[in-house]
C-alpha atoms as a PDB file:
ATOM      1  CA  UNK A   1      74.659  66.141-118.248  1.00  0.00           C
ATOM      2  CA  UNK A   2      77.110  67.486-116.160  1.00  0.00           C
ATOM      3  CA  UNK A   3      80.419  65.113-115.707  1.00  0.00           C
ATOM      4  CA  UNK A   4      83.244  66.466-113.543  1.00  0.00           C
ATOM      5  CA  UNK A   5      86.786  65.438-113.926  1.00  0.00           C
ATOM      6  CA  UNK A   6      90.742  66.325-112.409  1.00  0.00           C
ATOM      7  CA  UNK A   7      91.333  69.675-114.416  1.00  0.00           C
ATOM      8  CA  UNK A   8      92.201  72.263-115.497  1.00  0.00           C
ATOM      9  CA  UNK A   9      91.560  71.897-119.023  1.00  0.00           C
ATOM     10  CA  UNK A  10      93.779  70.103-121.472  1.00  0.00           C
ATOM     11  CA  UNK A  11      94.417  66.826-118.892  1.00  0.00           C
ATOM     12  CA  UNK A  12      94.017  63.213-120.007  1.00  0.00           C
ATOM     13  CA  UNK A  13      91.341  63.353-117.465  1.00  0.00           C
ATOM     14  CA  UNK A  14      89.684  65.702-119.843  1.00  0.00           C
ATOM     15  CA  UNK A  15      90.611  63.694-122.784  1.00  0.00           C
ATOM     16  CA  UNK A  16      89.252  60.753-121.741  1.00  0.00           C
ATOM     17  CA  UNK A  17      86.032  62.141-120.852  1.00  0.00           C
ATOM     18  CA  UNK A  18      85.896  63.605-124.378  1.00  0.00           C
ATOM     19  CA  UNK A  19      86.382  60.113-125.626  1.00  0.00           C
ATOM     20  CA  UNK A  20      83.635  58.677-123.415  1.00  0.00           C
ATOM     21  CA  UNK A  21      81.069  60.674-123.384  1.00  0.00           C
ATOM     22  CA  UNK A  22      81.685  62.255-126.871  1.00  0.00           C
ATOM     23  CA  UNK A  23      79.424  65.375-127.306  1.00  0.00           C
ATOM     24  CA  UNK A  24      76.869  64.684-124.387  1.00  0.00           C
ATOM     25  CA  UNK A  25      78.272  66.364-121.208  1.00  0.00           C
ATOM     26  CA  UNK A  26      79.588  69.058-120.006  1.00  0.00           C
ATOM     27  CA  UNK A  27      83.237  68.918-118.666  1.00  0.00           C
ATOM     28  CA  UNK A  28      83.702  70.518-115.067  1.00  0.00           C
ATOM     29  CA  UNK A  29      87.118  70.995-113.930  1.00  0.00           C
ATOM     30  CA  UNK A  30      88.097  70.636-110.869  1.00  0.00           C
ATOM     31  CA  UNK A  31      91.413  71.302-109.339  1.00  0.00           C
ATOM     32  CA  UNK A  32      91.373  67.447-106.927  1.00  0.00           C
ATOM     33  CA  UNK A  33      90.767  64.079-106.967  1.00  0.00           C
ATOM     34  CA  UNK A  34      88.562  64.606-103.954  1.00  0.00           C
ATOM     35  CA  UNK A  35      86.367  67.666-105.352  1.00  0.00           C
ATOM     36  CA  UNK A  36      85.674  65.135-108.372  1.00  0.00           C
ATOM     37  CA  UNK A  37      84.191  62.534-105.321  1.00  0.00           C
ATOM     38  CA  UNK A  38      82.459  65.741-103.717  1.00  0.00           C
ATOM     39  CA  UNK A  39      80.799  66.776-106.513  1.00  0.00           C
ATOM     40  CA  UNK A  40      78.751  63.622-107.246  1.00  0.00           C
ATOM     41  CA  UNK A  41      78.399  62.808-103.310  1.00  0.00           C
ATOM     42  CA  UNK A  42      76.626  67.039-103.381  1.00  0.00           C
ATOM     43  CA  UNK A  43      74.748  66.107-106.593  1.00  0.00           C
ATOM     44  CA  UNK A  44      76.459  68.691-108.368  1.00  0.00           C
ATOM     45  CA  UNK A  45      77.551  66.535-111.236  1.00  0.00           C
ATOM     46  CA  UNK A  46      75.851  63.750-112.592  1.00  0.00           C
ATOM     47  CA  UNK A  47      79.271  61.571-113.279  1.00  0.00           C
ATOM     48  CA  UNK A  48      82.887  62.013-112.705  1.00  0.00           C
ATOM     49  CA  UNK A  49      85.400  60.212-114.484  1.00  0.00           C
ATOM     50  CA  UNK A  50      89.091  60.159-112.404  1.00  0.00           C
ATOM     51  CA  UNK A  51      92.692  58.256-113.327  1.00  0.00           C
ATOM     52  CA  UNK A  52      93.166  54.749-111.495  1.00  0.00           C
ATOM     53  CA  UNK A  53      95.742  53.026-112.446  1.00  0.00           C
ATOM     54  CA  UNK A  54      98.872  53.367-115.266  1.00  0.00           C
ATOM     55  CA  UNK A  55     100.331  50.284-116.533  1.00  0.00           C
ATOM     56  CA  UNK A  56     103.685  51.969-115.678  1.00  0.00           C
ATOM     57  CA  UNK A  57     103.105  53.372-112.716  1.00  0.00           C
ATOM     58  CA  UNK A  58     100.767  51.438-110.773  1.00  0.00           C
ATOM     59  CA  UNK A  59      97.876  52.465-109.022  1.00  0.00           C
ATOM     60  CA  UNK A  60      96.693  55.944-108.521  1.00  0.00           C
ATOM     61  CA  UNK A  61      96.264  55.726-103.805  1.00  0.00           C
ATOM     62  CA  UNK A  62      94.605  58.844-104.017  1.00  0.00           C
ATOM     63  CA  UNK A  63      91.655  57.196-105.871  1.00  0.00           C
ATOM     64  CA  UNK A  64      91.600  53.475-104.047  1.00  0.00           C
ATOM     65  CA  UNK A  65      92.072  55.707-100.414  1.00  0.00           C
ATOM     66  CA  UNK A  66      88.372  57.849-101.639  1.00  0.00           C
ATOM     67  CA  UNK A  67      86.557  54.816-103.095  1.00  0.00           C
ATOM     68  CA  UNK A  68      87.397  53.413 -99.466  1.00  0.00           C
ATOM     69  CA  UNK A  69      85.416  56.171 -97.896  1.00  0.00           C
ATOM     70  CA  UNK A  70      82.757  57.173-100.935  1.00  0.00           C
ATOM     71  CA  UNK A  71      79.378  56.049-101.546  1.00  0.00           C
ATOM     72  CA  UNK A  72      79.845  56.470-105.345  1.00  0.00           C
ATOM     73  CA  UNK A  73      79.153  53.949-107.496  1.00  0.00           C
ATOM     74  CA  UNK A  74      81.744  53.205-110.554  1.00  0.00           C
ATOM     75  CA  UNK A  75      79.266  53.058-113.774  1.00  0.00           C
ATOM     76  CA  UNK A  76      82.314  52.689-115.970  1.00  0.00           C
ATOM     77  CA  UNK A  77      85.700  52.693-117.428  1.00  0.00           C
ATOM     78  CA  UNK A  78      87.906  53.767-119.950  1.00  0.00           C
ATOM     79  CA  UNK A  79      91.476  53.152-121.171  1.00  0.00           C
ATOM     80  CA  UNK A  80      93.640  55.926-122.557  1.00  0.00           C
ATOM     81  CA  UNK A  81      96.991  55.526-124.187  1.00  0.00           C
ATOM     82  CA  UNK A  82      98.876  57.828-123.092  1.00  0.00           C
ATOM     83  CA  UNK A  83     101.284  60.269-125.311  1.00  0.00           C
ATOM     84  CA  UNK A  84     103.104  62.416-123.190  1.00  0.00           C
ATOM     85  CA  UNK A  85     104.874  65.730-124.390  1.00  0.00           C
ATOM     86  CA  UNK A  86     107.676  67.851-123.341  1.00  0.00           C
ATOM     87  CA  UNK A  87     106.046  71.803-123.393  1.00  0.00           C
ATOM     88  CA  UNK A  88     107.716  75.159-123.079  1.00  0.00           C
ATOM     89  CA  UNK A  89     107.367  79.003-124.305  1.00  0.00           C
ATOM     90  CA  UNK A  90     110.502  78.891-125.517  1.00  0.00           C
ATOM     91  CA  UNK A  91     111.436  77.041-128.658  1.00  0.00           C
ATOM     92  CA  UNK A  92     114.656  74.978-127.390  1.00  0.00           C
ATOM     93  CA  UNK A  93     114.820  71.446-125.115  1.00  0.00           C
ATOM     94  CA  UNK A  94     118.518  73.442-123.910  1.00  0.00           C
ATOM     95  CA  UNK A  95     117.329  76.191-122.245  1.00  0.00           C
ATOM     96  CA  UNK A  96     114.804  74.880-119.470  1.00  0.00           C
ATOM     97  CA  UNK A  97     115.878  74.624-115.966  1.00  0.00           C
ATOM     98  CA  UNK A  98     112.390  73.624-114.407  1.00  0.00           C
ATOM     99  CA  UNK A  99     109.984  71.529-115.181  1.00  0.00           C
ATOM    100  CA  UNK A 100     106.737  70.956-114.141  1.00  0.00           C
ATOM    101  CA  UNK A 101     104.489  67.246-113.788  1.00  0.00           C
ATOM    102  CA  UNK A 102     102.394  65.315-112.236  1.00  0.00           C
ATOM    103  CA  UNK A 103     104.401  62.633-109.992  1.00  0.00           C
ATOM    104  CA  UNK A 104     103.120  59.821-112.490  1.00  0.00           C
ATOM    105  CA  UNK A 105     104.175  61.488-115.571  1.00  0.00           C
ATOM    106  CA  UNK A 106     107.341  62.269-113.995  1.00  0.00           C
ATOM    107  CA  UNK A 107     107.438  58.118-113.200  1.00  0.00           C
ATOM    108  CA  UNK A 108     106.408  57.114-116.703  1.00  0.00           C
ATOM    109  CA  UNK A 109     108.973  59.704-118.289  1.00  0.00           C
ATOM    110  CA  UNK A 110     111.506  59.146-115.797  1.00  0.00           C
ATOM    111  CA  UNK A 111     114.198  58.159-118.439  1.00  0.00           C
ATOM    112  CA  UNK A 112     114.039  60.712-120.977  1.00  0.00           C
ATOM    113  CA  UNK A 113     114.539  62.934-118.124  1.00  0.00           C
ATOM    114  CA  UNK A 114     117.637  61.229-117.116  1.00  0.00           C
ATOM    115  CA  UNK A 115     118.457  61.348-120.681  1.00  0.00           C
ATOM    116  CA  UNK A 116     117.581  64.870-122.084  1.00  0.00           C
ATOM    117  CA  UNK A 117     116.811  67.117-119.158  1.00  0.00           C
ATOM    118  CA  UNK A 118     120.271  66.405-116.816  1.00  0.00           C
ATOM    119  CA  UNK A 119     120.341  68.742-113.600  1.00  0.00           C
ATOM    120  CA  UNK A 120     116.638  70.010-114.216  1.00  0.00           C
ATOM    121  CA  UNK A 121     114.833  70.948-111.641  1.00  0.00           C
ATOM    122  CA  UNK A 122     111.489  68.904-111.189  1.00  0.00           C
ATOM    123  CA  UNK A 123     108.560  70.740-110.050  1.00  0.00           C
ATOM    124  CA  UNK A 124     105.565  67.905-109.304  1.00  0.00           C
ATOM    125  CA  UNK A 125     102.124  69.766-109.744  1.00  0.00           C
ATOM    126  CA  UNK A 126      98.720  68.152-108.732  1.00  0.00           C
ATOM    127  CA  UNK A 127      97.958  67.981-112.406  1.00  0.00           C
ATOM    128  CA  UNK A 128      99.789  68.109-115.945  1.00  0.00           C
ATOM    129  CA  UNK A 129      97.525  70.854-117.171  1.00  0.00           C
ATOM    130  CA  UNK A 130      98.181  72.721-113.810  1.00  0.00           C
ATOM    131  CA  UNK A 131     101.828  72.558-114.727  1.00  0.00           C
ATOM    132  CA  UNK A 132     101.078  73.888-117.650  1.00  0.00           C
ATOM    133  CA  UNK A 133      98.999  77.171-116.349  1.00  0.00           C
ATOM    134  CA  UNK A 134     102.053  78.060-114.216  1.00  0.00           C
ATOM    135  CA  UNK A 135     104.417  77.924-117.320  1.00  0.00           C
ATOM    136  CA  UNK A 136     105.459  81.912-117.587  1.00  0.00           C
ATOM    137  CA  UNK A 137     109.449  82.377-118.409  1.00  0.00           C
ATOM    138  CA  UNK A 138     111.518  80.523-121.125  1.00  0.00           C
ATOM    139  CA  UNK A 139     113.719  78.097-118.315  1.00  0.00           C
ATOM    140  CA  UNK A 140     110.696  76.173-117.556  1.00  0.00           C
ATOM    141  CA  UNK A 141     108.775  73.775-119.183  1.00  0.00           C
ATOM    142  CA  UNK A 142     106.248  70.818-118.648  1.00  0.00           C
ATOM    143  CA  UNK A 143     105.118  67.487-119.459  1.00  0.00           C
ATOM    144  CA  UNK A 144     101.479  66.706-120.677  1.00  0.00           C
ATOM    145  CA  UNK A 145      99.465  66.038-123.746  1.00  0.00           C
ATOM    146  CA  UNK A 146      99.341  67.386-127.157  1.00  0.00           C
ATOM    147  CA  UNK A 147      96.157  69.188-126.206  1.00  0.00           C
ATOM    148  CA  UNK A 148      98.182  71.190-123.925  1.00  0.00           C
ATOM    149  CA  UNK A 149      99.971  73.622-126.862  1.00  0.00           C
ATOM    150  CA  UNK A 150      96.828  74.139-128.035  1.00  0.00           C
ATOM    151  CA  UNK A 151      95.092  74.943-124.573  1.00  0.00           C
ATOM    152  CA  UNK A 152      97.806  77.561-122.843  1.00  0.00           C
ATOM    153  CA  UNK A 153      99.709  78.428-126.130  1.00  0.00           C
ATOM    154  CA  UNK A 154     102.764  76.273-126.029  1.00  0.00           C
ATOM    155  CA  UNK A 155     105.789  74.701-128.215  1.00  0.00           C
ATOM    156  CA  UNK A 156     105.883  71.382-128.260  1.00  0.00           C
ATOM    157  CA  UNK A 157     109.623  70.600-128.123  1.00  0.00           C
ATOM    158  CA  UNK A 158     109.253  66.499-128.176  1.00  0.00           C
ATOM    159  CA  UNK A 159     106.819  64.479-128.248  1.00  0.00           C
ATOM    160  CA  UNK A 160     106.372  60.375-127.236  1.00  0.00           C
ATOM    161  CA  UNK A 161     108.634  61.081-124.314  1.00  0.00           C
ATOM    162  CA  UNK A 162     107.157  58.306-121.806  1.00  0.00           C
ATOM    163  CA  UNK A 163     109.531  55.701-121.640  1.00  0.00           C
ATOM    164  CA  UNK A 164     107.414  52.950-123.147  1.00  0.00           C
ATOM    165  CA  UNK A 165     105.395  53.353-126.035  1.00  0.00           C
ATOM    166  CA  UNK A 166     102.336  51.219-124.323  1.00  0.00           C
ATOM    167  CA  UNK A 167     101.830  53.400-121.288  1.00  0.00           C
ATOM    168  CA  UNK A 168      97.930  53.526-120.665  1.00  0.00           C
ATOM    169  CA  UNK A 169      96.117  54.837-118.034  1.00  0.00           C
ATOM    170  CA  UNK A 170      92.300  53.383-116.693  1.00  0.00           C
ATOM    171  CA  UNK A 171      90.154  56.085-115.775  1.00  0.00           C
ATOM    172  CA  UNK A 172      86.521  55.234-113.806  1.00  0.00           C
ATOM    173  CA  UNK A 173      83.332  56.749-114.183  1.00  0.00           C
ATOM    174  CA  UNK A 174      82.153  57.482-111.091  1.00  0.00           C
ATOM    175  CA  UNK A 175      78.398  58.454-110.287  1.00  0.00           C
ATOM    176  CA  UNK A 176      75.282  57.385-107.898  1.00  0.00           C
ATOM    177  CA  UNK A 177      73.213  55.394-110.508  1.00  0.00           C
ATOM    178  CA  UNK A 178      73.844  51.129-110.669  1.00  0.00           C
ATOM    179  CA  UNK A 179      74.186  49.664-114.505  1.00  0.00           C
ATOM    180  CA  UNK A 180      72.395  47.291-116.113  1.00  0.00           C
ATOM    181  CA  UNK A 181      74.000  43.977-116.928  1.00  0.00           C
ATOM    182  CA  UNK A 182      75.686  44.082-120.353  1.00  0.00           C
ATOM    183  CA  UNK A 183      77.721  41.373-122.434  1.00  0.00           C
ATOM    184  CA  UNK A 184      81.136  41.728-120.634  1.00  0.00           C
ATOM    185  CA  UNK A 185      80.905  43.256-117.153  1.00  0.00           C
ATOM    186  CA  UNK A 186      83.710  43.612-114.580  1.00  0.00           C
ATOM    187  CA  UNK A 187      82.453  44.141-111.030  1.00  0.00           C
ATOM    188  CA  UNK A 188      84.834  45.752-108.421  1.00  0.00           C
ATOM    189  CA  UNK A 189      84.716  45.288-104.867  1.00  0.00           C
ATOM    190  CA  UNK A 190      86.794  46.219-100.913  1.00  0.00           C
ATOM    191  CA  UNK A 191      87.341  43.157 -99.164  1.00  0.00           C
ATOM    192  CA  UNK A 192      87.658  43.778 -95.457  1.00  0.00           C
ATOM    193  CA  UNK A 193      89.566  40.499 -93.576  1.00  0.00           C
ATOM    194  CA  UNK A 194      88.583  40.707 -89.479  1.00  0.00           C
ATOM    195  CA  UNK A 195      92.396  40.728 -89.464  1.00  0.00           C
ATOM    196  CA  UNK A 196      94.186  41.239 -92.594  1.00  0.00           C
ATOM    197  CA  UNK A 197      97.593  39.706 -90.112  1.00  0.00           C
ATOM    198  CA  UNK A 198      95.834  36.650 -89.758  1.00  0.00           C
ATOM    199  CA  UNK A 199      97.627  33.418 -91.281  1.00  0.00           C
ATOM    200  CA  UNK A 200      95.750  32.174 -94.621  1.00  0.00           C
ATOM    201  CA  UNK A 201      93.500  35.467 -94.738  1.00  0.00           C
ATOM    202  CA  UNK A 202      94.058  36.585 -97.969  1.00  0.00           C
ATOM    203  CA  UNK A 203      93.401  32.553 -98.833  1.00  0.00           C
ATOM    204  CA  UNK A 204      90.542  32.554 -97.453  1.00  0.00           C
ATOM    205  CA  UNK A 205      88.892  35.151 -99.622  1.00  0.00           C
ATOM    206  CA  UNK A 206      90.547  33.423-103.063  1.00  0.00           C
ATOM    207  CA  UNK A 207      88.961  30.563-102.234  1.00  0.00           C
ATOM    208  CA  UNK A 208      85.762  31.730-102.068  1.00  0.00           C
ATOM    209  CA  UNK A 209      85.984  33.069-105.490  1.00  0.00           C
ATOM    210  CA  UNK A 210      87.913  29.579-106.830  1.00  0.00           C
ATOM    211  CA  UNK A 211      85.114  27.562-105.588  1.00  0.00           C
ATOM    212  CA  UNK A 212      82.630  29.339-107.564  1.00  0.00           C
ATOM    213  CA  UNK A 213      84.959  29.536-110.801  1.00  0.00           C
ATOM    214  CA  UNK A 214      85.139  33.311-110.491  1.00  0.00           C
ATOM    215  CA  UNK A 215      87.513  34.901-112.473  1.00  0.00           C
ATOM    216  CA  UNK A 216      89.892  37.858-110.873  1.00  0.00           C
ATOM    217  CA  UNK A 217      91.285  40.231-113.172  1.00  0.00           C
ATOM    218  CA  UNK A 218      92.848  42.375-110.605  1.00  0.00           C
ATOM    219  CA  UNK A 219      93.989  41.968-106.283  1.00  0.00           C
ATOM    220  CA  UNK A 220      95.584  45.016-104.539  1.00  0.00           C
ATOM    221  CA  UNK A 221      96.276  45.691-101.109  1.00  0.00           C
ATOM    222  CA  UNK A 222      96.102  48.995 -99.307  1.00  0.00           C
ATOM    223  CA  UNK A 223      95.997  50.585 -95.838  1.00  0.00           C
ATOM    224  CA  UNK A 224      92.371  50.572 -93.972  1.00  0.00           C
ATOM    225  CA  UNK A 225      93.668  53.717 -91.888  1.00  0.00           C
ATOM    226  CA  UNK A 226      91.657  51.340 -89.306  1.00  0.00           C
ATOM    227  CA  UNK A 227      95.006  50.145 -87.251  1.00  0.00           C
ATOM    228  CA  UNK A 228      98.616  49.890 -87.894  1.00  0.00           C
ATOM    229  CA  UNK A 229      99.483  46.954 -90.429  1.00  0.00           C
ATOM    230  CA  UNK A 230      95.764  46.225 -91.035  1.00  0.00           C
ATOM    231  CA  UNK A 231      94.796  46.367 -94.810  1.00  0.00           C
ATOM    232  CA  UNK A 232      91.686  45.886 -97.283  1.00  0.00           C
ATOM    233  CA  UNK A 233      92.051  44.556-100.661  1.00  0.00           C
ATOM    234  CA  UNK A 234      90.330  45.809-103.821  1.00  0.00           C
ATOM    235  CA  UNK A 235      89.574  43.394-106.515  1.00  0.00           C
ATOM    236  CA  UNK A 236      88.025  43.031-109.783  1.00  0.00           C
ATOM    237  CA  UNK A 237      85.812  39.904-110.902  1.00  0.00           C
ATOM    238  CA  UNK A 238      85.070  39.249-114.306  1.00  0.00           C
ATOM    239  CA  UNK A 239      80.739  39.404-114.376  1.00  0.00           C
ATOM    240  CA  UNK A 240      77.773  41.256-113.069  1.00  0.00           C
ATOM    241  CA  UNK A 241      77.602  40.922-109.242  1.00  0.00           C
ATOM    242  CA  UNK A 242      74.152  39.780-109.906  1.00  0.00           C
ATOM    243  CA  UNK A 243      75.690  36.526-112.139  1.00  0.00           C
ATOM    244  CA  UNK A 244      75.015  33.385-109.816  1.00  0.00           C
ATOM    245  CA  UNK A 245      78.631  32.353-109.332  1.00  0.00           C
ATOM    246  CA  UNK A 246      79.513  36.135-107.899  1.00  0.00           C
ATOM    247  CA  UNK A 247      76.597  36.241-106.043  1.00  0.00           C
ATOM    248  CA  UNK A 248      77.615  32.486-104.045  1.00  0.00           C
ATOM    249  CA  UNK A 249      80.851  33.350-103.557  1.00  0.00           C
ATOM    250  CA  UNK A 250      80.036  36.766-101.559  1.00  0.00           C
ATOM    251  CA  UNK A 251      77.613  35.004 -99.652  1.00  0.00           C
ATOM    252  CA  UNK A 252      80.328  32.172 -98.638  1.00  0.00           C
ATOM    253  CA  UNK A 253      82.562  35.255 -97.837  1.00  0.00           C
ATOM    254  CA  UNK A 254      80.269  36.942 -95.286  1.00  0.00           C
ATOM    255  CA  UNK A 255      79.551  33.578 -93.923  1.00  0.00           C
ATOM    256  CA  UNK A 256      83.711  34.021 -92.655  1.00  0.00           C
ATOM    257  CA  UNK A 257      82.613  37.391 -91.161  1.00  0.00           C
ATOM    258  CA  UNK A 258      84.190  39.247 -93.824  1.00  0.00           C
ATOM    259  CA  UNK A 259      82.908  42.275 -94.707  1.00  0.00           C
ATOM    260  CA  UNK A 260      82.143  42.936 -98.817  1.00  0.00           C
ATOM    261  CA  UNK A 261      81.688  46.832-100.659  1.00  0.00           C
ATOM    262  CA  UNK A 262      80.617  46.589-103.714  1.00  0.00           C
ATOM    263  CA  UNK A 263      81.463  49.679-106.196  1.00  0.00           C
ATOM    264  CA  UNK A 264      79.543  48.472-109.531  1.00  0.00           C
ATOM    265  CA  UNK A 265      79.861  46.456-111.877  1.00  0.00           C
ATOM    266  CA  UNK A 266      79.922  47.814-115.534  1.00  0.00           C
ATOM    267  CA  UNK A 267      81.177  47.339-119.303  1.00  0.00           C
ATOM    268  CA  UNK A 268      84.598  45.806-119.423  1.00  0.00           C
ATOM    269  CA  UNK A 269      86.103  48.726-121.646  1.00  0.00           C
ATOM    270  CA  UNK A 270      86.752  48.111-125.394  1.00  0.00           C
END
């Protein structure tokens, strides 16, 4: 089983595909967000598994823009707390000028930075473990996981640096198959409003879901690229899209002429 994820190795992408899937895949790295999507939409991995949202930092756009557009399914998720590091070939926090992250990590580390690394230059990369390739003199260093040192033979010079000791990412499993019904599902879905400007819009869709008693764990808001001010939301329900109450309640919404994608629904994650 082949299950590609936002490389190269030694990311948290990585990390928590090791988690997931334990011993039963094989990790393919690939350098984007979007090659992950290509490679299930070209068959040429089986699953993907690619960072959402950080409890910090918010939502990942990159991700919420490609579901948008994908046919992929999400079959699954994970949650990863997240331990950042401060990396280097050289052996001393004093002597690095650059440095080298991923624009969340620089967010969710933002003040140790401040703190420790005053008048560094920051370098954001498309990935940690990217950051970490490029590493070659003793003024720079990077931020990433332990696994990192280990990976592209580097100090770690602190570790714990993100600036709250909860900071957790949810990665998705992305692939082409749907998922049986389990005991605790979470189904996500794009709501598209016939205008999103429209007084009482975003009403009208939460009452749909309130007069079925369905449960919303999570509502956000981004750009359709469809028209200037015109946006879709993406929310997660709490069931199986095939539970009775889910299944009324989308029914009521295309009744209003607005239009539903469903992207799975799957295990809740433990």
């Amino acid at each position: 089983m082949k299950v590609s994820y936002l490389g190269p190795k030694g990311s948290f992408s990585e990390i928590a595909l090791l988690n997931y899937f334990d011993n039963n895949a094989e990790p393919i790295p690939l350098p984007t967000i979007v090659e992950v999507f290509e490679s299930i939409e070209k068959n040429e991995s089986d699953y993907g598994i690619i960072p959402i949202e950080n409890s910090i930092e918010g939502s990942i756009n990159n991700t919420h823009d490609l579901l948008i557009s994908s046919n992929v399914m999400i079959t699954g998720e994970i949650e990863l707390l997240i331990n950042q590091c401060l990396l280097s070939k050289d052996n001393s926090i004093e002597n690095i000028e650059i440095l080298y992250a991923h624009p969340q990590s620089l967010g969710q580390c933002q003040n140790y930075i401040r703190l420790n690394l005053p008048g560094v230059e920051l370098l954001p990369v498309i990935s940690n473990s990217e950051g970490a390739k490029m590493l070659v003199n003793s003024n720079e260093g990077c931020i990433g996981s332990e696994k990192l040192s280990s990976d592209y033979n580097l100090n770690i010079l602190d570790t714990g640096i993100q600036d709250f000791s909860d900071n957790t990412t949810r990665f998705i499993i992305i692939g082409t198959q749907t998922v049986k019904k389990s005991s605790k599902d979470k189904t996500s879905i794009i709501v598209s409003p016939p205008d999103s400007q429209d007084s009482g819009s975003l009403f009208k869709v939460l009452k749909s879901f309130a007069n079925y008693d369905v449960n919303l764990s999570r509502i956000e808001s981004r750009p359709s690229k469809k028209g200037k001010w015109n946006y879709v939301f993406f929310i997660d329900l709490e069931g199986h899209c095939n539970d009775n109450n889910i299944l009324k309640s989308l029914s009521e919404l295309k009744e209003q002429n607005i239009k539903i994608k469903t992207l799975g629904s799957y295990p809740v994650a433990q």
